[in-house]
Every structure is written in structure tokens, then in C-alpha cells.
N, C-alpha and C. Protein backbone atom coordinates (compact mmCIF):
# COMPACT_ATOMS: atom_id res chain seq x y z
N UNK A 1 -2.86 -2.26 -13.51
CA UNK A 1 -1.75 -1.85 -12.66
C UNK A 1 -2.17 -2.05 -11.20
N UNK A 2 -0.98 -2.71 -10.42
CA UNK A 2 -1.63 -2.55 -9.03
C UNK A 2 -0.68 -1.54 -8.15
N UNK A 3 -0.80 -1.62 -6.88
CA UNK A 3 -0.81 -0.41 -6.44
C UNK A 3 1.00 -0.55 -6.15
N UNK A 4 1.62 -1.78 -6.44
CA UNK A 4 2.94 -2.26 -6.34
C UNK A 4 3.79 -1.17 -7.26
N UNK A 5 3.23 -1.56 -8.57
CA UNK A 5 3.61 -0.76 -9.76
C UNK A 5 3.39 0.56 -9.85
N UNK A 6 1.90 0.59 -9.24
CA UNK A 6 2.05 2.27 -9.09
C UNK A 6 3.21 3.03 -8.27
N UNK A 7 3.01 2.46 -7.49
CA UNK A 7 4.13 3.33 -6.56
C UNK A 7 5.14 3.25 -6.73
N UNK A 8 5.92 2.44 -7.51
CA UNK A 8 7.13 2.27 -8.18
C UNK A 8 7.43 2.88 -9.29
N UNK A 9 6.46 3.33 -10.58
CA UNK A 9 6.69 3.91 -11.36
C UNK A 9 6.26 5.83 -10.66
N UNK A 10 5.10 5.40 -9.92
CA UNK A 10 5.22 7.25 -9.49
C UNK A 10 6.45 8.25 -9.04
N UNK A 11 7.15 6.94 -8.55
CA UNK A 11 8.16 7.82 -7.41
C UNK A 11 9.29 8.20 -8.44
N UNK A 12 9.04 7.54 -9.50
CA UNK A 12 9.84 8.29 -10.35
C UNK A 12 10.28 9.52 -10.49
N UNK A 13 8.96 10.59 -10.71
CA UNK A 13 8.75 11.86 -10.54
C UNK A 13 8.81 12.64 -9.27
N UNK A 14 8.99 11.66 -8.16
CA UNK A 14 9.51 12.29 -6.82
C UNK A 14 10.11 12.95 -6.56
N UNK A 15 10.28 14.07 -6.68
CA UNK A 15 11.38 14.90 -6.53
C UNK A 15 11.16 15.84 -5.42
N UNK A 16 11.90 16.13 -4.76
CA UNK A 16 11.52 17.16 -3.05
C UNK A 16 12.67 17.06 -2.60
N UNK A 17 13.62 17.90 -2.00
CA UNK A 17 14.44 17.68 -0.34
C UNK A 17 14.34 16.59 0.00
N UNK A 18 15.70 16.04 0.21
CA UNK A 18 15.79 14.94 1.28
C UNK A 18 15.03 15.16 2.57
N UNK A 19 15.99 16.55 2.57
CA UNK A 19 15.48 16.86 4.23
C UNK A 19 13.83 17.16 4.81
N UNK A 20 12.74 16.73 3.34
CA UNK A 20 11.50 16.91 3.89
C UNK A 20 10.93 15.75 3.36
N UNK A 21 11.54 14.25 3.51
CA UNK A 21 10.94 13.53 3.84
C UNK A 21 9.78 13.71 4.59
N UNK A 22 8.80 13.06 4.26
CA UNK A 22 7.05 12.88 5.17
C UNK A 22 6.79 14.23 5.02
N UNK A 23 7.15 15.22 5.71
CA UNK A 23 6.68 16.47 5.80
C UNK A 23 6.01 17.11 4.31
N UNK A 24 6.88 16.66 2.93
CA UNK A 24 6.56 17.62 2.22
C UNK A 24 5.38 16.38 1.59
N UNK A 25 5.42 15.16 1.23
CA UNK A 25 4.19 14.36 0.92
C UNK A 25 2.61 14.57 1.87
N UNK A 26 3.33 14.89 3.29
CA UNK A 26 1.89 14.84 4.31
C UNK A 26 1.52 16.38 3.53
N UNK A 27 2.04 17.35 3.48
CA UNK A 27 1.39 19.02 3.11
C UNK A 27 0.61 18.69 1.71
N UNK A 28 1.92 17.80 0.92
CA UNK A 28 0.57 17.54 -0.42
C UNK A 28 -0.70 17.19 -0.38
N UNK A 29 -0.61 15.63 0.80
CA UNK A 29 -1.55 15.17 0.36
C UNK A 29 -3.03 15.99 1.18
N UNK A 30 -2.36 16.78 2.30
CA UNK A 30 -3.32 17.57 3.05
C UNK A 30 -4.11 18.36 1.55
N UNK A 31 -2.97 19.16 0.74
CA UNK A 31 -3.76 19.98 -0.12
C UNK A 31 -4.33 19.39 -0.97
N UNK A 32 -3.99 18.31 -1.64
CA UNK A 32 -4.54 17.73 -2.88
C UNK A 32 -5.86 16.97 -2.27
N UNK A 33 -6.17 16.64 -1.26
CA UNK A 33 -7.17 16.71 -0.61
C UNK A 33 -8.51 17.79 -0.41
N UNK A 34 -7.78 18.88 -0.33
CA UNK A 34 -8.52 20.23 -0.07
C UNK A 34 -9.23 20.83 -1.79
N UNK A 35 -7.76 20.15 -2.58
CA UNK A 35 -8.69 20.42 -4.23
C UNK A 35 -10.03 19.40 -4.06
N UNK A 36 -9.94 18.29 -3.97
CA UNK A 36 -10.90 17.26 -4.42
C UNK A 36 -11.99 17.66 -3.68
N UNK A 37 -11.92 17.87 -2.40
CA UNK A 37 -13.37 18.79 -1.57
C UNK A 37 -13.69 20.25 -1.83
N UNK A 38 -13.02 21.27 -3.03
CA UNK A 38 -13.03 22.09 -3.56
C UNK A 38 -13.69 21.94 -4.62
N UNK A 39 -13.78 20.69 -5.17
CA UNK A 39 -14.52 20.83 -6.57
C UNK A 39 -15.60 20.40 -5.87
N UNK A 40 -15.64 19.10 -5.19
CA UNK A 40 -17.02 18.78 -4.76
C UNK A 40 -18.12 20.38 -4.53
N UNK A 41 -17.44 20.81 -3.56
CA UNK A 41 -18.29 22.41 -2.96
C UNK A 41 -18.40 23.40 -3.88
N UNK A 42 -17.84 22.83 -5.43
CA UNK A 42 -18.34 23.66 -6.47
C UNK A 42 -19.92 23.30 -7.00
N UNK A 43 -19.38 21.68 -7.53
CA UNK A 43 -20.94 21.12 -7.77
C UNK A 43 -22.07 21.34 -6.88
N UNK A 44 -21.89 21.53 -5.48
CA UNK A 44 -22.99 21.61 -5.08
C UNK A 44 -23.44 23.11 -4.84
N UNK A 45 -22.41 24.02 -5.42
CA UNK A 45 -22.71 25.54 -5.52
C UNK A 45 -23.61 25.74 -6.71
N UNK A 46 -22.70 25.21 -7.88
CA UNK A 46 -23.04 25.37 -8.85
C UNK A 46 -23.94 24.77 -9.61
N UNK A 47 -23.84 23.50 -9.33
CA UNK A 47 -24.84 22.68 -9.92
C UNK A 47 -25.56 21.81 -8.94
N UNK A 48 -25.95 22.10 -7.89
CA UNK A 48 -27.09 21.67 -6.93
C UNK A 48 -26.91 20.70 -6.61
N UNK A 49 -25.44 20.09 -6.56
CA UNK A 49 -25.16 18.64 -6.21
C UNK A 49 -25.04 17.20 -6.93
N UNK A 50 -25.12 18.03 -8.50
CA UNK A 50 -25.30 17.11 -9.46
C UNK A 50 -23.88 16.60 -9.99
N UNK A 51 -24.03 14.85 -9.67
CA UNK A 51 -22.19 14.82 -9.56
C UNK A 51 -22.32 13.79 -11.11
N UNK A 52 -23.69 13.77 -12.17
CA UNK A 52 -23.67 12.81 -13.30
C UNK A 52 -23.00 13.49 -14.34
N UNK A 53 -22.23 14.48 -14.67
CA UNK A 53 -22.08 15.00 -15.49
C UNK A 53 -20.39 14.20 -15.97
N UNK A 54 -20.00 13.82 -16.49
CA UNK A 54 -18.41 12.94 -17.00
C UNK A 54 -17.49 13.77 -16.22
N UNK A 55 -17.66 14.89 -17.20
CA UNK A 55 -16.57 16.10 -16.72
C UNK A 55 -16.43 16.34 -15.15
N UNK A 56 -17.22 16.23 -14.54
CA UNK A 56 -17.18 17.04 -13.13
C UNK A 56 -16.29 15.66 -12.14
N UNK A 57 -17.08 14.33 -12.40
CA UNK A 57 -16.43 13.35 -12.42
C UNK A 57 -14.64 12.60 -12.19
N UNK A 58 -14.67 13.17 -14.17
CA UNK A 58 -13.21 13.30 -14.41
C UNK A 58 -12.27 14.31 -13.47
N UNK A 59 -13.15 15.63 -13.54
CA UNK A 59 -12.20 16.94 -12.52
C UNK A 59 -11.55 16.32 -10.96
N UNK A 60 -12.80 15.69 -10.43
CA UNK A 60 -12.88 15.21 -9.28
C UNK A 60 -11.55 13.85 -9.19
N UNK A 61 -11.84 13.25 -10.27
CA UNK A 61 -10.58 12.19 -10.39
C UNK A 61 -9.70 12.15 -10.42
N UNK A 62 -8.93 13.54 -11.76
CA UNK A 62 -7.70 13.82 -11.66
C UNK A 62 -7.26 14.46 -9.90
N UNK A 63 -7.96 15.21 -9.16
CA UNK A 63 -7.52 15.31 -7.97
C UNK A 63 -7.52 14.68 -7.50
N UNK A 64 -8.24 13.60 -7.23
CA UNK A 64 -7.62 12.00 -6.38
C UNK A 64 -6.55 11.34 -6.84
N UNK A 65 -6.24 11.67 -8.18
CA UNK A 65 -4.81 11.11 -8.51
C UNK A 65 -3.44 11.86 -8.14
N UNK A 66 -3.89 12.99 -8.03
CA UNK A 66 -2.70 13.90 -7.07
C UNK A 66 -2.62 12.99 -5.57
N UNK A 67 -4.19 12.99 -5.17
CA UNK A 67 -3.89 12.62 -4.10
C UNK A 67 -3.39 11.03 -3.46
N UNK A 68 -3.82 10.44 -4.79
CA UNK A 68 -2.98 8.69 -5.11
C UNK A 68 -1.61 9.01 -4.53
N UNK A 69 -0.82 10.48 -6.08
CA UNK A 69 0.79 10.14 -5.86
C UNK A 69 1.26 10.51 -4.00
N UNK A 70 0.58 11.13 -3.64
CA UNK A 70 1.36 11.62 -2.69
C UNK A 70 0.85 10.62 -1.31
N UNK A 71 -0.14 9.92 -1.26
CA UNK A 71 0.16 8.95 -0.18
C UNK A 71 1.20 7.66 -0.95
N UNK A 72 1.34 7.52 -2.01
CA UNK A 72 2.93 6.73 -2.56
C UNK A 72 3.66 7.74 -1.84
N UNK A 73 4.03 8.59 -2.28
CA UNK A 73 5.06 9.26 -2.25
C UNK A 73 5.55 9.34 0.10
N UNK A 74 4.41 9.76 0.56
CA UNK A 74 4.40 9.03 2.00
C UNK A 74 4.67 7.94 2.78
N UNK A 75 3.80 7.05 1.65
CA UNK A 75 4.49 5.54 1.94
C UNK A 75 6.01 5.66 1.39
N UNK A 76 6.05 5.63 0.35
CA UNK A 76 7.89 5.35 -0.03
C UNK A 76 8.67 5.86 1.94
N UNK A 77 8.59 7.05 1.76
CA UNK A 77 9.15 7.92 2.40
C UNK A 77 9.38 7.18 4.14
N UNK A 78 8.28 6.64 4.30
CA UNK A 78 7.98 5.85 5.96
C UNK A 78 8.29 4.34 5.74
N UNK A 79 8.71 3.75 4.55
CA UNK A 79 8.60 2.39 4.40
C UNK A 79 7.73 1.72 4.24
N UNK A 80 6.45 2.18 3.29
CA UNK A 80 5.48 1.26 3.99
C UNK A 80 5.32 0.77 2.22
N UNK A 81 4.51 -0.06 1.68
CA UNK A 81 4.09 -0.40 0.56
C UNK A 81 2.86 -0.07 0.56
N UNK A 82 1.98 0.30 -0.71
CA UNK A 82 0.89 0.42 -0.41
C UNK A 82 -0.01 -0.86 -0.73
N UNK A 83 0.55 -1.49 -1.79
CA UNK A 83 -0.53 -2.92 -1.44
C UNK A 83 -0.60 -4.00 -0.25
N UNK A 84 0.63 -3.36 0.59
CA UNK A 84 0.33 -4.15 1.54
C UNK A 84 -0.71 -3.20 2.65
N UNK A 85 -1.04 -2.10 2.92
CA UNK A 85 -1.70 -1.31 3.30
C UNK A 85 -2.91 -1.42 2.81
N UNK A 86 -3.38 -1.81 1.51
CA UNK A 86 -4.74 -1.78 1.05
C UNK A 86 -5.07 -3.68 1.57
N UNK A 87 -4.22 -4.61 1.80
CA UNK A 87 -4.68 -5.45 2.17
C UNK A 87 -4.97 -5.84 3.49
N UNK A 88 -4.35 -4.72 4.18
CA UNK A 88 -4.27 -4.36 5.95
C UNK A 88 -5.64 -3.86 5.77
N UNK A 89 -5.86 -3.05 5.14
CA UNK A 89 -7.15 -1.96 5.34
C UNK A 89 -8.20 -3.16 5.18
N UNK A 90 -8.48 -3.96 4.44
CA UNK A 90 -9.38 -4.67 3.90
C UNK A 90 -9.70 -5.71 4.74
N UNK A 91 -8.64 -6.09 5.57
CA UNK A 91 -8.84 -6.97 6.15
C UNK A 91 -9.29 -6.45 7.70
N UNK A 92 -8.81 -5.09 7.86
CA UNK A 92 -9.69 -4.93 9.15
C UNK A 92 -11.43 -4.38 8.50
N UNK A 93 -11.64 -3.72 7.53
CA UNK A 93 -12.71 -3.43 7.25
C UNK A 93 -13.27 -5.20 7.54
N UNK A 94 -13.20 -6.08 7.00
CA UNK A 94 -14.01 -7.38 6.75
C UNK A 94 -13.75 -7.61 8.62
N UNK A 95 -13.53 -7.24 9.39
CA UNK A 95 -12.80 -8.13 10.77
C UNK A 95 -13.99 -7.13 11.21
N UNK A 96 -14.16 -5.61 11.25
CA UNK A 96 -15.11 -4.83 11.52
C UNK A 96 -17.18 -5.71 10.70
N UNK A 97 -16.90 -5.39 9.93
CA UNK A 97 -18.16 -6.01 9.46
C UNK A 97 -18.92 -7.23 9.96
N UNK A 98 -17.55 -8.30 10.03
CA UNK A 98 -18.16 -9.75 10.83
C UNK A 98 -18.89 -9.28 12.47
N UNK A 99 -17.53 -8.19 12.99
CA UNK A 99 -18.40 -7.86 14.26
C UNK A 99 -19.63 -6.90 14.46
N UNK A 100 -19.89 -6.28 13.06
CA UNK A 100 -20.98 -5.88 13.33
C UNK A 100 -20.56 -4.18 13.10
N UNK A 101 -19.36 -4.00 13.44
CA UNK A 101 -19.01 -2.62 13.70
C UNK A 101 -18.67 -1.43 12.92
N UNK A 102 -18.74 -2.07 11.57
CA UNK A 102 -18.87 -0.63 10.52
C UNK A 102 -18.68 0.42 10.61
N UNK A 103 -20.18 0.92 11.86
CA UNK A 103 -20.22 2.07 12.03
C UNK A 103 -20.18 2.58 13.47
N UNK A 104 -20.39 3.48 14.09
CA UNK A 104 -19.29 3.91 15.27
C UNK A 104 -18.25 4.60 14.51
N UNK A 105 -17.88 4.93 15.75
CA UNK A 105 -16.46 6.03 15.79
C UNK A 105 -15.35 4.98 17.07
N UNK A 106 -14.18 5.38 16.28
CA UNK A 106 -12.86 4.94 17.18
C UNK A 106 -12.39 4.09 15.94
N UNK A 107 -10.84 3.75 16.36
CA UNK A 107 -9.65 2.62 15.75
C UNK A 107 -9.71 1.68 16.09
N UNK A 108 -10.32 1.15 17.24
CA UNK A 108 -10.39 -0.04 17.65
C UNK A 108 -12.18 -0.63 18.39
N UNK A 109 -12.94 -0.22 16.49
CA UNK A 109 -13.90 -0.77 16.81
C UNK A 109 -13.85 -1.94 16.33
């Protein structure tokens, strides 16, 4: 599946207020965010940072898939596609790398 299809079959289940376009996808993806760094700060409570275990893995995954639907669900909402966004992204990551600039801080390294 690419990310065309994903976001086409996710938005299926879209359901929210008109009237909170962006607003109610940006609060998701803020929280479904806050799960996935919630489990992380478990493993390293609980299990000393040990991230080999399947399960802890899987836990960690299904919350990135919350957090998949809801930047679809953002994009739908602003117009944007997301495979064209992952090929934007990719192509400034590779435009960064040739110059050297990886790392640093700023948008227009």
C-alpha cells in the first residue's frame, strides 16, 4: 500500500465536525504522539530501555498508526497528499545531505 491508498481508504473512517477541520486532526495527532512517547518512557521505566522485546515494539507501532491516520486525516483537510509530501521530504533530506547539512538546526539548512 502506498501512502496514496492509505489516505484514501483511511479517511473513510473520518468522521469529526466540519467546523473542526485541521483543528481536530492537529489535537489528535498532538496526542497520538504523546501515546507513542508514553510507551517509549515506559520501557525505559520499566524495562531499562530495552526496546527488543516484539510486544513493546508492536505497542509502540499501533500508536504510530494512530498517528499515520491523523496526519492523513490533516493532509485531507489542508489539501495536501501525502505521497506527494513524503517525496518533498525526501528530496530535501537528499538536497540537505549533498550539502553536507543533516545536522544543524533551522528549515533552511
Amino acid at each position: 500500500m502506498d501512502f496514496r491508498e492509505y489516505q484514501q481508504r483511511a479517511m473513510v473512517t473520518a468522521i469529526y465536525p466540519e467546523g473542526a477541520r485541521i483543528i481536530y486532526p492537529a489535537l489528535g495527532l498532538a496526542n497520538e504522539a504523546g501515546e507513542v512517547l508514553g510507551k517509549i518512557k515506559k520501557v525505559i521505566r520499566d524495562r531499562g530501555g530495552d526496546f527488543g522485546d516484539p510486544e513493546v515494539a508492536a505497542a509502540i507501532g499501533a500508536e504510530l498508526g494512530d498517528v499515520l491516520w491523523y496526519v492523513a486525516a490533516l493532509c485531507r483537510d489542508l489539501g495536501l497528499e501525502m505521497d506527494a509530501l513524503a517525496r518533498q521530504n525526501v528530496a530535501k533530506l537528499a538536497g540537505r545531505a549533498a550539502r553536507g547539512a543533516l545536522q544543524g538546526e533551522g528549515d533552511a539548512r
